[in-house]
Each structure stands twice: as C-alpha cells, then as structure tokens.
Protein backbone atom coordinates (compact mmCIF):
# COMPACT_ATOMS: atom_id res chain seq x y z
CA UNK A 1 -10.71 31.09 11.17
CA UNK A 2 -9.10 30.09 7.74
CA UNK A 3 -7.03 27.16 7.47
CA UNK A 4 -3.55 27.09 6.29
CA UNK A 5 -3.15 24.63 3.70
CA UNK A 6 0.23 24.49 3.04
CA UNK A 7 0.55 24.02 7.25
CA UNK A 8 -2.16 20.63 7.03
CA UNK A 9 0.20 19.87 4.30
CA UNK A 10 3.67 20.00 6.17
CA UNK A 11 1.81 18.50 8.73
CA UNK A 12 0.73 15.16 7.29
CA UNK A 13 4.23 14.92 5.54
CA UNK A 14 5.82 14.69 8.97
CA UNK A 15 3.32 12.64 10.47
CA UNK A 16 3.81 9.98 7.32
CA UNK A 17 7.22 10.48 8.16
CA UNK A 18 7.26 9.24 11.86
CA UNK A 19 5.00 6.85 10.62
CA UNK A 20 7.31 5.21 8.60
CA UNK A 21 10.29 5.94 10.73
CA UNK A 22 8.59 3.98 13.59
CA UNK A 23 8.36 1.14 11.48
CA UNK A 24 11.82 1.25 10.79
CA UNK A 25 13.24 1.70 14.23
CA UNK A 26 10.96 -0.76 15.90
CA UNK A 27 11.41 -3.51 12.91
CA UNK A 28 15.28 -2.62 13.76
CA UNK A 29 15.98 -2.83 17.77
CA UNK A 30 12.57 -4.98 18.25
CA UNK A 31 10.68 -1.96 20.89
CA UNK A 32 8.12 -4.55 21.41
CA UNK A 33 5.48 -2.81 19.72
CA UNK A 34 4.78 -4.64 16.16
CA UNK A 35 8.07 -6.30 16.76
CA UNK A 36 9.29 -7.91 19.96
CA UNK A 37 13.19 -7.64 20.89
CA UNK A 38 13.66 -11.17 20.12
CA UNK A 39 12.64 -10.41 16.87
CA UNK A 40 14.60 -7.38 16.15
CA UNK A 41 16.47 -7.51 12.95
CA UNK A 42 19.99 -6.32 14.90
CA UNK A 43 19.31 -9.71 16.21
CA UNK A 44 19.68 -11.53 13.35
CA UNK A 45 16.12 -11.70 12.33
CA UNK A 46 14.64 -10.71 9.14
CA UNK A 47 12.27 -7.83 9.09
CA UNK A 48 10.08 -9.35 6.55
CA UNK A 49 10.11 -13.09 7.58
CA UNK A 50 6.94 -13.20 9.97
CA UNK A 51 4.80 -11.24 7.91
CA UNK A 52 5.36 -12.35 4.40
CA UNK A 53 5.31 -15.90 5.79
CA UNK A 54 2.65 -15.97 7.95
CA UNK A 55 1.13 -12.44 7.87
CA UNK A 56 0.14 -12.28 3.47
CA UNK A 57 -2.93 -13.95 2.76
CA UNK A 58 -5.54 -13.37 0.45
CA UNK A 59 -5.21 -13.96 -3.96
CA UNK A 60 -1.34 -13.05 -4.04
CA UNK A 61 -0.14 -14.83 -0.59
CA UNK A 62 1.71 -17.53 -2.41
CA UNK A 63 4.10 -15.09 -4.48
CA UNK A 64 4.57 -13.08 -1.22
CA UNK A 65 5.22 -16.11 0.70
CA UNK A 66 8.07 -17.08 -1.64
CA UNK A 67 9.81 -13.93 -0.73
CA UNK A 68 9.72 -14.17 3.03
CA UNK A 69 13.28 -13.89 4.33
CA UNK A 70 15.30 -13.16 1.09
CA UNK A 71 17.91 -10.73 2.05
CA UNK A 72 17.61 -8.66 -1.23
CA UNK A 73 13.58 -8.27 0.17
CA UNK A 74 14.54 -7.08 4.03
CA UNK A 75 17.29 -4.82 2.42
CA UNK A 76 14.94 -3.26 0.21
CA UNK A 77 12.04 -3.17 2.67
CA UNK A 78 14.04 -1.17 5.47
CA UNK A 79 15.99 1.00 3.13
CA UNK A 80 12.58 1.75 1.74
CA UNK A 81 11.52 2.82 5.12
CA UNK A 82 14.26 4.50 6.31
CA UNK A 83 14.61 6.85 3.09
CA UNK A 84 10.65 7.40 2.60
CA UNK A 85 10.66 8.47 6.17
CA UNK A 86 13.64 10.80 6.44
CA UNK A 87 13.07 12.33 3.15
CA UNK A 88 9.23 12.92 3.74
CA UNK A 89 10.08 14.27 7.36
CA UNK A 90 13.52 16.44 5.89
CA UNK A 91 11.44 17.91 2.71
CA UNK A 92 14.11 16.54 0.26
CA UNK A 93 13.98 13.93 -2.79
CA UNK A 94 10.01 14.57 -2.19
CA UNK A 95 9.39 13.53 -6.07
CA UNK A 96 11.26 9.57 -5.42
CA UNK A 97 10.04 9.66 -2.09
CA UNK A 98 6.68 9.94 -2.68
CA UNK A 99 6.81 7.24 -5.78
CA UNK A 100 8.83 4.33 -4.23
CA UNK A 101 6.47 4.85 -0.97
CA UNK A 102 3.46 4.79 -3.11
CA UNK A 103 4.85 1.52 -4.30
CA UNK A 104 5.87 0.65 -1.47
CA UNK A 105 2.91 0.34 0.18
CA UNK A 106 0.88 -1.18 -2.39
CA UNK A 107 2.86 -4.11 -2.38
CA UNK A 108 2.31 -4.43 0.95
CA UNK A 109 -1.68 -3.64 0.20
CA UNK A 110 -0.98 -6.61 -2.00
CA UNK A 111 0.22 -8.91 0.30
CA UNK A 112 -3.06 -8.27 2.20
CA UNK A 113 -5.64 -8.26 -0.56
CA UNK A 114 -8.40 -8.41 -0.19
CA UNK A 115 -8.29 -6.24 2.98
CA UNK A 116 -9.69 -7.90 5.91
CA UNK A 117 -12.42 -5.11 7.72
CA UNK A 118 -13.10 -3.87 3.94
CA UNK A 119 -13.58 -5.41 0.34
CA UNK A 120 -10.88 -3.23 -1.08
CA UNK A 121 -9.60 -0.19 1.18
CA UNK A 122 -7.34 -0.14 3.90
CA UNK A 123 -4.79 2.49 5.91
CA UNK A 124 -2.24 1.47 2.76
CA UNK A 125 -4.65 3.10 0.17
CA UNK A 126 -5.04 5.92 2.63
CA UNK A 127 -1.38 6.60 2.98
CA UNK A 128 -1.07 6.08 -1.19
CA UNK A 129 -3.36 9.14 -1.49
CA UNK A 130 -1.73 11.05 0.90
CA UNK A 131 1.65 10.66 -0.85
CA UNK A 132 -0.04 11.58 -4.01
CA UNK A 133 -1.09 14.57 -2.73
CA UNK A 134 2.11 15.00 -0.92
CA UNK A 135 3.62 14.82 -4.47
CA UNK A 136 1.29 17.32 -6.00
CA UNK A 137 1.82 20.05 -3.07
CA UNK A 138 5.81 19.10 -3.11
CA UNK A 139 6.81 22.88 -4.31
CA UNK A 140 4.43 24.51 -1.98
CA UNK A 141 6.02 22.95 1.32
CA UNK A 142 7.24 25.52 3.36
CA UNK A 143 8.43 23.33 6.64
CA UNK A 144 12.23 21.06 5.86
CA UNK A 145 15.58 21.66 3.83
CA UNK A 146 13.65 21.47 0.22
CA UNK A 147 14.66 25.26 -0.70
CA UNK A 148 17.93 24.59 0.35
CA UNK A 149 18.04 21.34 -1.28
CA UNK A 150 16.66 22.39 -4.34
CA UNK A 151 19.95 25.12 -4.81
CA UNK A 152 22.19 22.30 -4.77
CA UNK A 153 23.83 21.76 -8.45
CA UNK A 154 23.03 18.25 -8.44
CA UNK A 155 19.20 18.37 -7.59
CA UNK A 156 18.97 21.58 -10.55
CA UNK A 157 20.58 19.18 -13.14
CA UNK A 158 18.44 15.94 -12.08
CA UNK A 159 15.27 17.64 -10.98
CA UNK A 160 13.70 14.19 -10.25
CA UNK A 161 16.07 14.44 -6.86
CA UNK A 162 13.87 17.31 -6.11
C-alpha cells in the first residue's frame, strides 16, 4: 500500500489547526480544560496572565514575566491563534500562517527554556517543523479554499497572502 503524501500532509495541517483552534476557544469561554471558566478571557481575564506570570521559567522568565497581562500581548496572542488556526485548517494565507505560527510558538518555547522533560526539545519545536514543512508543501495541498483563494486579484498581486 503506498502512502499519499500530499493526504499525511492535509492531514497534519488540519490537525495543527484544531490544535490551535482549541487553544483559542478554551483560552476564550474557559471549557475547563487548560483554562477553567472562571478564568475565561470573556470573563474579564487575560489569556496570557497565569502563564507568563507564573507558568515562564527558565533563562528568559523575567522578560516574559514583564509581559504578563498587557493587553497589546493577549490581543496578539489570541489573534495569533485564531488566524494560525483558521488559515492552517481553511488552506489560505498558508505562507503568513505558517511564519507568525513558527514565531509564535517559539516565543512561547522561550518562555519555557530550557524545556522541562528535555535539555532543548519540546511539542513547540515539533509543531515549528511541522509548519516548516507545512510551508514547503503549501502549493501541493489539495484539501481547503487555497485554489480558490489563490484566483483572487488580491492574493495574485501580493503573493505573500498566498
């Protein structure tokens, strides 16, 4: 039996996508999963508060630590979320999602570094990679709205929106 590439391809795309997606919904409405409901950010609370502040350890804690709970930083963080997710699980603005998830998660590698169960990997790194090779397979995705997004005027003059 020969495997389909492109499919395992598609595949992990939408599986980084609900990834990040569940982030973002449970960080929102507080599921009680990572976040509890008291904690949900419709509730007031920031989505970046708990772990920045308590959560970041390791050589760059203290620079993390002075960004827990700065609106600017929970804006960013979910919109970074939300859009990685939906455009990684739609097929669209692959190219940008692909690059601010990358660095995305490596701040949040960052925050963590060095990794506690290993002296330098962790699931961040992993989902970095993946992304990269997201990236690199971007025009041979066959499952989303990318050939259909691709025809639209704006994506053919900005081909970074790819």
């Amino acid at each position: 039996m020969k495997l389909n590439e492109n499919l395992i391809w598609n595949i992990l795309r939408i599986l980084l996508s609900l990834i990040l997606l569940w982030a973002f919904v449970d960080k929102v409405f507080g599921l009680g999963f990572a976040t509890l409901p008291q904690n949900a950010w419709l509730h007031g609370v920031s989505p970046t508060a708990g772990f920045l502040k308590f959560g970041s350890k390791g050589i760059f804690a203290s620079v993390f630590h002075t960004l827990s709970g700065n609106l600017i930083i929970d804006i960013l963080f979910m919109m970074g979320l939300l859009f990685v997710g939906l455009s990684l699980l739609l097929g669209i603005s692959i190219r940008i999602a692909c690059i601010s998830g990358s660095l995305l998660l490596l701040l949040i590698y960052l925050s963590l570094f060095p990794p506690a169960n290993n002296p330098l990997l962790d699931e961040h790194i992993v989902y970095i990679v993946l992304l990269i090779g997201i990236l690199v397979r971007s025009s041979k995705q066959s499952f989303g709205f990318s050939k259909k997004w691709s025809q639209l005027s704006l994506v053919k003059k900005y081909s970074l929106l790819k």
